[in-house]
Protein backbone atom coordinates (compact mmCIF):
# COMPACT_ATOMS: atom_id res chain seq x y z
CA UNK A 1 0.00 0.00 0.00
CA UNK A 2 2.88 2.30 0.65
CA UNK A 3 4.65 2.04 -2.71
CA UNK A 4 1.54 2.63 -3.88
CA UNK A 5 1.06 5.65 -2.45
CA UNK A 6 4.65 6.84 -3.30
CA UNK A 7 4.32 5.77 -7.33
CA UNK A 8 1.09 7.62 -7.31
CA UNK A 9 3.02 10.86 -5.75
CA UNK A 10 5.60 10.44 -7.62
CA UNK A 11 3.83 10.56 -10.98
CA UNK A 12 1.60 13.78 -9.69
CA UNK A 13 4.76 15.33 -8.98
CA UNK A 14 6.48 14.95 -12.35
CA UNK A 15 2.67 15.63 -13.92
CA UNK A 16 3.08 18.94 -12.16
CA UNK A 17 6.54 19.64 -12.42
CA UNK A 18 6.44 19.08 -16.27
CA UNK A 19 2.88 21.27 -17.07
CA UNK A 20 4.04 25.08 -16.61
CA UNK A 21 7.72 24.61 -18.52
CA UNK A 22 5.90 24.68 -21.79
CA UNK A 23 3.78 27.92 -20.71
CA UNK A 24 5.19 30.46 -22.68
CA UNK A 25 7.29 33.46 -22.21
CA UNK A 26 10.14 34.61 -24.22
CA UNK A 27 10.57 31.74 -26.31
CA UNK A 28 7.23 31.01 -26.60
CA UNK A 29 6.82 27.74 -29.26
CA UNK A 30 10.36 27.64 -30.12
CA UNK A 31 10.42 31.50 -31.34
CA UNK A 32 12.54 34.36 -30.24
CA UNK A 33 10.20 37.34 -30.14
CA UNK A 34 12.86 39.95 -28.59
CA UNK A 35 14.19 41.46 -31.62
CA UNK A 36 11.45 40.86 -34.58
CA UNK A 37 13.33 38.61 -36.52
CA UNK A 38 11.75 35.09 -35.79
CA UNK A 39 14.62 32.96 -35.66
CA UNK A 40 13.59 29.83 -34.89
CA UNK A 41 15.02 28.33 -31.30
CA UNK A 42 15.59 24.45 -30.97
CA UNK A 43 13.73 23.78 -27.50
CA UNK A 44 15.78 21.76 -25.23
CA UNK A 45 13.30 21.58 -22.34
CA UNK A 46 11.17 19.54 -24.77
CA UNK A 47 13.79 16.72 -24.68
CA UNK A 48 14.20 17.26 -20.95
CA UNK A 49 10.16 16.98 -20.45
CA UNK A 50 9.91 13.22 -22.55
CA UNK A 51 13.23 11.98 -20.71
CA UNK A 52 10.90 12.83 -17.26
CA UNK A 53 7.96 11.15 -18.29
CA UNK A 54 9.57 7.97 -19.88
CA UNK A 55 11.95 7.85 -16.95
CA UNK A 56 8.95 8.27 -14.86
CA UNK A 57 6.65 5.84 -16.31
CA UNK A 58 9.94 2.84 -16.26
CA UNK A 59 9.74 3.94 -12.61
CA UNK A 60 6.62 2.64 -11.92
CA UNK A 61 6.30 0.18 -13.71
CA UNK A 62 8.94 -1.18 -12.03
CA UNK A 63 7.59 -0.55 -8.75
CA UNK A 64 4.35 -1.70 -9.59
CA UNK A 65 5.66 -4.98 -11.37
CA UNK A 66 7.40 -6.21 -8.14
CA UNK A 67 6.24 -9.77 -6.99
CA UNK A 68 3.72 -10.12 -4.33
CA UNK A 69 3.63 -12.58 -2.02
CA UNK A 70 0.54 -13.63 -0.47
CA UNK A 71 -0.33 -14.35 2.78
CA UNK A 72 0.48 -17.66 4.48
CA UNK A 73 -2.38 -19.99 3.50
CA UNK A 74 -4.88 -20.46 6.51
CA UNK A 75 -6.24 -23.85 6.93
CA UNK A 76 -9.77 -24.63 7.84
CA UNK A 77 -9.89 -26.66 11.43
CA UNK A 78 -12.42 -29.25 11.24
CA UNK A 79 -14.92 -28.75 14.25
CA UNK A 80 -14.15 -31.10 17.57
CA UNK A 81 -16.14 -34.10 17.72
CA UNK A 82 -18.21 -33.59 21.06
CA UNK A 83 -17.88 -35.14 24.07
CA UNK A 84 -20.30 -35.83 27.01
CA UNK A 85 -19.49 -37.31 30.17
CA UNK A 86 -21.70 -38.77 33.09
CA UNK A 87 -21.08 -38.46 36.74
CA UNK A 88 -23.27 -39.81 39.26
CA UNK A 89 -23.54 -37.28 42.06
CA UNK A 90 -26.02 -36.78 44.76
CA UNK A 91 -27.95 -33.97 47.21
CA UNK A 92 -29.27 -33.10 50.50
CA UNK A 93 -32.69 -32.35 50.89
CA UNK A 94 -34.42 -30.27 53.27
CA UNK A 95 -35.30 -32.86 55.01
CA UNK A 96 -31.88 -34.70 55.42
CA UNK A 97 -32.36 -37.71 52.90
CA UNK A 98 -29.74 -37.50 50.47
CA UNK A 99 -30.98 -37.62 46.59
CA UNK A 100 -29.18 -39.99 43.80
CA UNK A 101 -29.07 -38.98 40.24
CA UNK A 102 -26.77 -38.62 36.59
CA UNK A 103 -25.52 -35.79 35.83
CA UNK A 104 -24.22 -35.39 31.49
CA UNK A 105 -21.72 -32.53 30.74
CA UNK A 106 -20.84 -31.92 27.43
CA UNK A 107 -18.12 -30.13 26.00
């Protein structure tokens, strides 16, 4: 879950690194517009930009293609067969005599 979370930051991060380079200014699409002339200017940041996002996409696909190993298998336990037991056991009654009987316990 935690490379997870770090590919997917990683990836926003070059997304958003990568967006404003390309947003203009004096060189705006390749094109020197200080002096009139229009001389055309080969772009180097383009280069720099497609090196990012293939280097960034054989990143994570690397990090996401790592083998996963799944839990240790968890075995069903078949239930306990049940066993009852019988004790004989006796009681006093109010009025002294003692009471015989059979008691079952299970378990």
């Amino acid at each position: 879950m935690k490379s997870r979370t770090a590919v997917s930051l990683l990836i926003l991060s070059v997304l958003a690194l990568t967006t404003p380079a390309m947003a203009g200014g004096k060189y705006h699409r390749g094109y020197h517009h200080g002096h009139g002339h229009g001389h055309y200017k080969y772009n180097d940041d383009a280069i720099i930009i497609g090196a990012a996002i293939i280097g960034g996409s054989i990143l994570a696909s690397t990090l996401l293609s790592q083998p996963r190993y799944p839990y240790a298998p968890r075995y069903a336990v078949a239930p306990r067969a049940r066993v009852c037991e019988q004790d004989e056991v006796y009681r006093f009654l109010p009025d002294g005599r003692i009471q015989w009987g059979t008691r079952t316990r299970c378990y």
